[in-house]
C-alpha atoms as a PDB file:
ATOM      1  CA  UNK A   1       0.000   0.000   0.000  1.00  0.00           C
ATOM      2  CA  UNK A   2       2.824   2.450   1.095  1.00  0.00           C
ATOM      3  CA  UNK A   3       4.593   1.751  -2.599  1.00  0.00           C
ATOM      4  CA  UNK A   4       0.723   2.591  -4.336  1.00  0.00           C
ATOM      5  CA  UNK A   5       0.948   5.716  -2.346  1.00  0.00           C
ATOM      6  CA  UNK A   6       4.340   6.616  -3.595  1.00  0.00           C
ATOM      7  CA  UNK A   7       3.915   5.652  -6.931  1.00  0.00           C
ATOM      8  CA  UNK A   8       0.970   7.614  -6.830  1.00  0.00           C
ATOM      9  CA  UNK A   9       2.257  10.976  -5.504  1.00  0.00           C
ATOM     10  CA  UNK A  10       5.353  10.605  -7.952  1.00  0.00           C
ATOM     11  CA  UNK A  11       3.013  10.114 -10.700  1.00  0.00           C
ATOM     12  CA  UNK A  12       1.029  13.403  -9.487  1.00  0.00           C
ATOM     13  CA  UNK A  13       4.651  15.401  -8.847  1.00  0.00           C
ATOM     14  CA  UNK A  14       5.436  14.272 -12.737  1.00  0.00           C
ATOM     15  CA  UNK A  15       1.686  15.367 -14.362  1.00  0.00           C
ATOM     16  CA  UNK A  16       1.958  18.555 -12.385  1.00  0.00           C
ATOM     17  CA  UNK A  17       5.587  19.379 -13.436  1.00  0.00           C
ATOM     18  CA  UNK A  18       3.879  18.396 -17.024  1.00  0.00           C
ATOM     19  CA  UNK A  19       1.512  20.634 -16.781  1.00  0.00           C
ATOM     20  CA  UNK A  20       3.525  23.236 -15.366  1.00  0.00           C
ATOM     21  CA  UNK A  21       5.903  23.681 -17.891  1.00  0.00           C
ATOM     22  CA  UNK A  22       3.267  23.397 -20.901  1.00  0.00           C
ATOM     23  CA  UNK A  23       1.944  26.584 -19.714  1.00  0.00           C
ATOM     24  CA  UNK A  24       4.009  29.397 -21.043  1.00  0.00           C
ATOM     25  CA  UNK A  25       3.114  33.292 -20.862  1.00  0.00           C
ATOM     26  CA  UNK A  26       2.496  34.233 -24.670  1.00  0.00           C
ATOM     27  CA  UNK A  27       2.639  37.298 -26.240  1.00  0.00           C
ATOM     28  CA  UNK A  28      -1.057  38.654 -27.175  1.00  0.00           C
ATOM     29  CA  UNK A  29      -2.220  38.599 -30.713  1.00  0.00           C
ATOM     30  CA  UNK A  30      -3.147  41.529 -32.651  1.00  0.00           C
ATOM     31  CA  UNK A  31      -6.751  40.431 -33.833  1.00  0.00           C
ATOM     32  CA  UNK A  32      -7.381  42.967 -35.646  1.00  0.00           C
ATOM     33  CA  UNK A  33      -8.941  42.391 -38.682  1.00  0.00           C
ATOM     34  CA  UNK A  34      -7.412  44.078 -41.764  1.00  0.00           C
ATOM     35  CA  UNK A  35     -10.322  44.332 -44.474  1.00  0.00           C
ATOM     36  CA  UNK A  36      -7.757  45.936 -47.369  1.00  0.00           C
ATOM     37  CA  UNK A  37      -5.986  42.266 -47.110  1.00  0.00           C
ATOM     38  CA  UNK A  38      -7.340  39.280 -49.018  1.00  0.00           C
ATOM     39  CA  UNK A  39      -4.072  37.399 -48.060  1.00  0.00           C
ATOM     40  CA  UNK A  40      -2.246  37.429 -51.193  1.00  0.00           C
ATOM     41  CA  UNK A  41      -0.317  40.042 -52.679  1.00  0.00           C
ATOM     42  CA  UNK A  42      -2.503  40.466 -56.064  1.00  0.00           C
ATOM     43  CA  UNK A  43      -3.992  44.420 -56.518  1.00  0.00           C
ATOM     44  CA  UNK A  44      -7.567  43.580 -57.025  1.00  0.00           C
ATOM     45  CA  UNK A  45      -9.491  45.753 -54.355  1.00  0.00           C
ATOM     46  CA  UNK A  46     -11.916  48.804 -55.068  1.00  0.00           C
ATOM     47  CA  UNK A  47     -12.168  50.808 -52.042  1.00  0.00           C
ATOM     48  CA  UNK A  48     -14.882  53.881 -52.347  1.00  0.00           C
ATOM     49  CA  UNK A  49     -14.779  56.510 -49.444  1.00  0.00           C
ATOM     50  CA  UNK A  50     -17.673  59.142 -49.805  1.00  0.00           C
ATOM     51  CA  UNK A  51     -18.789  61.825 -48.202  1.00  0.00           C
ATOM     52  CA  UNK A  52     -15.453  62.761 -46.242  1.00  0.00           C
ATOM     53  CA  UNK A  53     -16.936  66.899 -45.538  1.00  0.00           C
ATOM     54  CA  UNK A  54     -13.490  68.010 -44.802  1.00  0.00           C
ATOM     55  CA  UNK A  55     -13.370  71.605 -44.230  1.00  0.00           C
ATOM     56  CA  UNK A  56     -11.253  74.687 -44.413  1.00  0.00           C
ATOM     57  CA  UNK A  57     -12.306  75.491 -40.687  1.00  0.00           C
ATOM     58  CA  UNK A  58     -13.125  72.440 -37.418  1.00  0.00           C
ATOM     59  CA  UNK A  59     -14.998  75.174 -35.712  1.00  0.00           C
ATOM     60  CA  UNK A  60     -17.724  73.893 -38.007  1.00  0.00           C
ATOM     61  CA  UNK A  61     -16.453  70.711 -39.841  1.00  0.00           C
ATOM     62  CA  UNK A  62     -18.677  67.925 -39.673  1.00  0.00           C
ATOM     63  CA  UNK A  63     -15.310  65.413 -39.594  1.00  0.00           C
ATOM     64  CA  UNK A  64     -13.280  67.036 -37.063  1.00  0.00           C
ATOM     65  CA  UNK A  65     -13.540  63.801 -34.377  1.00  0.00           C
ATOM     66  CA  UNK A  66     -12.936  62.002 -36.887  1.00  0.00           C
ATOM     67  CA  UNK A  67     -10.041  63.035 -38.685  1.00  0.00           C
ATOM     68  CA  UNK A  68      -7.365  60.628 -36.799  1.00  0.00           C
ATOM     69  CA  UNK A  69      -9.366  57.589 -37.943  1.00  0.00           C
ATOM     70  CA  UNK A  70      -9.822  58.911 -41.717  1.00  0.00           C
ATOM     71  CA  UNK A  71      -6.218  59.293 -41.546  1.00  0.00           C
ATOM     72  CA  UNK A  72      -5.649  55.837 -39.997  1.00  0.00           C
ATOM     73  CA  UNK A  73      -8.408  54.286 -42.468  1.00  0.00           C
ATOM     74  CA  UNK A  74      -5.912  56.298 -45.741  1.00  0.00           C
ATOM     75  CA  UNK A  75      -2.588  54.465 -44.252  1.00  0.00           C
ATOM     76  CA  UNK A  76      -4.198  50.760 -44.156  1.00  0.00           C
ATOM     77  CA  UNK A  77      -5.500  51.475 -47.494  1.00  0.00           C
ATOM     78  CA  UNK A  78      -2.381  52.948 -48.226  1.00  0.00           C
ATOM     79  CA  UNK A  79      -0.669  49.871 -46.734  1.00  0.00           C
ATOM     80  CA  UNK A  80      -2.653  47.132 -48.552  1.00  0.00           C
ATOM     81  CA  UNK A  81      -1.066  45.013 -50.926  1.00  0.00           C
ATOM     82  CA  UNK A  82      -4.627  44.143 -52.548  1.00  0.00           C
ATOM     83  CA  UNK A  83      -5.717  47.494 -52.889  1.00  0.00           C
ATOM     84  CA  UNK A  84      -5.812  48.788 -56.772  1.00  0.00           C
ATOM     85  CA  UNK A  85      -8.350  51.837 -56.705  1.00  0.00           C
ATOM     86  CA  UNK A  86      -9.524  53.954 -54.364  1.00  0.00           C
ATOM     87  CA  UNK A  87     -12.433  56.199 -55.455  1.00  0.00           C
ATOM     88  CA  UNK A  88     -13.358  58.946 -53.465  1.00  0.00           C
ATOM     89  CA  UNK A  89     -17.083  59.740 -54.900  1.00  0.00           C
ATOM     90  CA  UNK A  90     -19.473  62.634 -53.699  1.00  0.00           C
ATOM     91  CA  UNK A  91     -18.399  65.706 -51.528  1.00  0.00           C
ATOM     92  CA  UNK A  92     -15.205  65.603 -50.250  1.00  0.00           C
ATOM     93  CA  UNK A  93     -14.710  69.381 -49.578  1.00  0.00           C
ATOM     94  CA  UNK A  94     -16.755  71.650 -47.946  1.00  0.00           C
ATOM     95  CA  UNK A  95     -17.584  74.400 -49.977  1.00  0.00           C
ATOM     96  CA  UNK A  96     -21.181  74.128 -49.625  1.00  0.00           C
ATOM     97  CA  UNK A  97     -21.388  73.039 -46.183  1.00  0.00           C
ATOM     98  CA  UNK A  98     -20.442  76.454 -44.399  1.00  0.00           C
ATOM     99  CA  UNK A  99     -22.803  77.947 -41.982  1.00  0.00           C
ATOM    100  CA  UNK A 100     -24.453  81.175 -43.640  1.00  0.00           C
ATOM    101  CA  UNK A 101     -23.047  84.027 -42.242  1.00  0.00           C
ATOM    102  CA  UNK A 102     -19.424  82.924 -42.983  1.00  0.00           C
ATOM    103  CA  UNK A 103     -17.318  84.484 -46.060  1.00  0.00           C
ATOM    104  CA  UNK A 104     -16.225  80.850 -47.301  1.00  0.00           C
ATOM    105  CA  UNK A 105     -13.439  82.107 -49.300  1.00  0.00           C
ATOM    106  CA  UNK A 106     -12.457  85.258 -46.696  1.00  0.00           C
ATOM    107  CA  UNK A 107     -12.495  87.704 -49.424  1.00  0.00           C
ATOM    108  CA  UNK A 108      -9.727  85.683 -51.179  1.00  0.00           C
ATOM    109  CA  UNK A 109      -9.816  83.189 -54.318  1.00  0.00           C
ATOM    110  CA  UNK A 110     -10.757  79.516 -54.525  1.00  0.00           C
ATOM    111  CA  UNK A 111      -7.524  78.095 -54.865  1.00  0.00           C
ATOM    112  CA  UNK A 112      -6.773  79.734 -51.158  1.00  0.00           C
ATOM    113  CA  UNK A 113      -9.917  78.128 -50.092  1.00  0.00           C
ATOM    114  CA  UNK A 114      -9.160  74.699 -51.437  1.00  0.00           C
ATOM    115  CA  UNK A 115      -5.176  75.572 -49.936  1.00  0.00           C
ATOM    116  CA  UNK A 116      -6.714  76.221 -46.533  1.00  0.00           C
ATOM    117  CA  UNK A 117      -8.700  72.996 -46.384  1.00  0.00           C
ATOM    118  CA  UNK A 118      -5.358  70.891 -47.715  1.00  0.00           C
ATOM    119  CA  UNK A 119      -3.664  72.667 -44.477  1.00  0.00           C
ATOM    120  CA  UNK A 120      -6.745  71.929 -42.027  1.00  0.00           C
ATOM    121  CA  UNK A 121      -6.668  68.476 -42.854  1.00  0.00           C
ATOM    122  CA  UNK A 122      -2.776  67.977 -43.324  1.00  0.00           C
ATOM    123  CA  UNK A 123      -2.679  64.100 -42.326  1.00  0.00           C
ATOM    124  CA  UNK A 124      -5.538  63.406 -44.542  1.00  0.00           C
ATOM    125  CA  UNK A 125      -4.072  64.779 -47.568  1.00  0.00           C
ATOM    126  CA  UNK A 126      -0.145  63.905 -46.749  1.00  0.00           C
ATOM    127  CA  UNK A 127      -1.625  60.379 -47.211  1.00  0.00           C
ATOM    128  CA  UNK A 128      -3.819  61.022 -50.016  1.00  0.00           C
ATOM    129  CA  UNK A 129      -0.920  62.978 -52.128  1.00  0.00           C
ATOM    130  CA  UNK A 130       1.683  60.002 -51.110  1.00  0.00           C
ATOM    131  CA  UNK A 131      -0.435  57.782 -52.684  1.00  0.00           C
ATOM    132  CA  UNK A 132      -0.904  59.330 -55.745  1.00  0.00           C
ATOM    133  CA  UNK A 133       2.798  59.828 -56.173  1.00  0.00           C
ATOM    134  CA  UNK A 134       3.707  56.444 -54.995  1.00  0.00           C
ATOM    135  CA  UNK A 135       1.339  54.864 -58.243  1.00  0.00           C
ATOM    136  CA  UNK A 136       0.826  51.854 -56.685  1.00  0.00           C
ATOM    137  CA  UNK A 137      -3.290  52.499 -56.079  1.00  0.00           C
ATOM    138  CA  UNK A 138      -4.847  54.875 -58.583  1.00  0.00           C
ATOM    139  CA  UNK A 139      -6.814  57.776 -56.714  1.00  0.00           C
ATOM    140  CA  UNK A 140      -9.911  58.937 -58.113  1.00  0.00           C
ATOM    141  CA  UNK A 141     -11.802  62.017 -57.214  1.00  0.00           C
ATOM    142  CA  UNK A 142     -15.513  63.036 -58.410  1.00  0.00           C
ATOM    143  CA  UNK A 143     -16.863  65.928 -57.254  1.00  0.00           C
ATOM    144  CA  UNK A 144     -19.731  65.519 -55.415  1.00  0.00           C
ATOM    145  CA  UNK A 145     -23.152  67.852 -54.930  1.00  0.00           C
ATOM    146  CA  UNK A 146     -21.274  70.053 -52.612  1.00  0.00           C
ATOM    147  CA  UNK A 147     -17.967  70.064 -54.386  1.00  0.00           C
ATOM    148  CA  UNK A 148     -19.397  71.402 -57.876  1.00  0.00           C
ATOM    149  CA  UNK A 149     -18.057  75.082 -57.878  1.00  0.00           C
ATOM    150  CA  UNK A 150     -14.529  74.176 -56.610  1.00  0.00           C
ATOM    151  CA  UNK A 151     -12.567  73.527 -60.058  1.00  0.00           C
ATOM    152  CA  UNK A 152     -10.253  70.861 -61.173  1.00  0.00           C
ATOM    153  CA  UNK A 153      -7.282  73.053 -61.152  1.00  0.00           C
ATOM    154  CA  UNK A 154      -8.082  73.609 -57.534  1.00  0.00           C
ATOM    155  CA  UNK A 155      -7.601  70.136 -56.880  1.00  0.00           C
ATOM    156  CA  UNK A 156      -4.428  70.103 -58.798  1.00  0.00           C
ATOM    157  CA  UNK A 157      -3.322  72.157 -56.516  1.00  0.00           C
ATOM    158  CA  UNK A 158      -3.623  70.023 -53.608  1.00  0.00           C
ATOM    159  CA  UNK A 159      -3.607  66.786 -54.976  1.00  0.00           C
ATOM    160  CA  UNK A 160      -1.339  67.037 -57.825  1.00  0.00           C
ATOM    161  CA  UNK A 161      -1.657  64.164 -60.274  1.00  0.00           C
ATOM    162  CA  UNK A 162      -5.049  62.719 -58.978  1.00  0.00           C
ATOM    163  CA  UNK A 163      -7.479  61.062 -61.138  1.00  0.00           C
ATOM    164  CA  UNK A 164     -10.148  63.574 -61.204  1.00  0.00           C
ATOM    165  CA  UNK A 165     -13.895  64.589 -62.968  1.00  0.00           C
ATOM    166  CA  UNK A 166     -14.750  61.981 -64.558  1.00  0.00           C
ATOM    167  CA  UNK A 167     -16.151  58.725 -63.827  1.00  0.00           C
ATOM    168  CA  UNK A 168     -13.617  56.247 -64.860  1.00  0.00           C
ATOM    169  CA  UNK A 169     -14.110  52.816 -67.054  1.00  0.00           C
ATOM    170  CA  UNK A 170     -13.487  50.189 -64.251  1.00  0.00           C
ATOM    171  CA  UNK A 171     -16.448  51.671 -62.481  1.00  0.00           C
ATOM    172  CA  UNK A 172     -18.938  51.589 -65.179  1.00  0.00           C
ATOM    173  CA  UNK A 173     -17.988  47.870 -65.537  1.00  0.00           C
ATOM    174  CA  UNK A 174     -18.858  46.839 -62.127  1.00  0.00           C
ATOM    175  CA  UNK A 175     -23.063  48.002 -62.960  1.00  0.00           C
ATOM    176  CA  UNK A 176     -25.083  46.091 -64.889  1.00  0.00           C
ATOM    177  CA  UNK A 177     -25.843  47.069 -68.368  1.00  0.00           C
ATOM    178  CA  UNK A 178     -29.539  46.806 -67.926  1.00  0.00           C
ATOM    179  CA  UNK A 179     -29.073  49.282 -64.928  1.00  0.00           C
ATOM    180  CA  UNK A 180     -27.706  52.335 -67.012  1.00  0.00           C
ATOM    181  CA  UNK A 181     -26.935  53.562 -70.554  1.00  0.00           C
ATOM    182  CA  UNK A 182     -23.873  55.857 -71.159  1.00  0.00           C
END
């Protein structure tokens, strides 16, 4: 009986050790999902990001809590190895979104306007322009209800080299025929 006993407690003393040492501290996992990956490394990905409303002032810009995750969402993008286009559809400035009683262009041009809202939302469009230079994902911009008076050499300005007013082929492809006529 005393030899059970001892076998017993050694076999306990080895199944603890055991399980002692198969429990190691691990790092954490990011588990973040990344929805600009598909897990290869093939540029196949549309990504459309309306209705931004950045503004030349974030006294009264509808974005301004927002503007560290647009910039966050433009680096993934940015980031993606699946990502081809990114289309940037509908109003993106804020031209027609000031409150009444404020001069939108304070007594200056449009270009100064369009300069002040590149400088308001710096991150947003340090991202946007080193994408468009980088070539690897073509940017598109089409001006949206709100974005109709600012011109295309405004944009230039700010964006130089963007894909801009005009809807391009690749998105005319994705709708069905018997949906529109051109």
């Amino acid at each position: 009986m005393k030899n059970s006993i001892r076998l017993l407690s050694a076999l306990f003393v080895v199944l603890f050790l055991i399980g002692f040492a198969s429990c190691k501290e691990s790092e954490p996992t990011n588990t973040e999902i990344d929805p600009f990956s598909s897990g290869g490394n093939e540029r196949n990905m549309i990504v459309v990001i309306s209705d931004m409303h950045l503004g030349a002032d974030l006294a009264y810009a509808e974005c301004k809590k927002n503007l560290p995750s647009l910039e966050k969402l433009l680096k993934q993008i940015k980031a993606s190895p699946n990502v081809k286009n990114l289309l940037s559809p509908a109003t993106c400035w804020m031209s027609g979104l000031v409150p009444a009683p404020i001069d939108t262009y304070h007594g200056k041009d449009q270009a100064d306007f369009v300069q002040r809202i590149a400088e308001t939302n710096k991150g947003v469009f340090d991202v946007l322009n080193s994408m468009i230079q980088e070539k690897k994902i073509l940017v598109t911009y089409v001006p949206g209800n709100h974005d109709l008076t600012i011109t295309e050499s405004s944009v230039e300005l700010i964006l130089p080299g963007i894909n801009q007013n005009a809807i391009p082929n690749w998105v005319w492809e994705l709708i069905p025929r018997s949906v529109i006529r051109r």
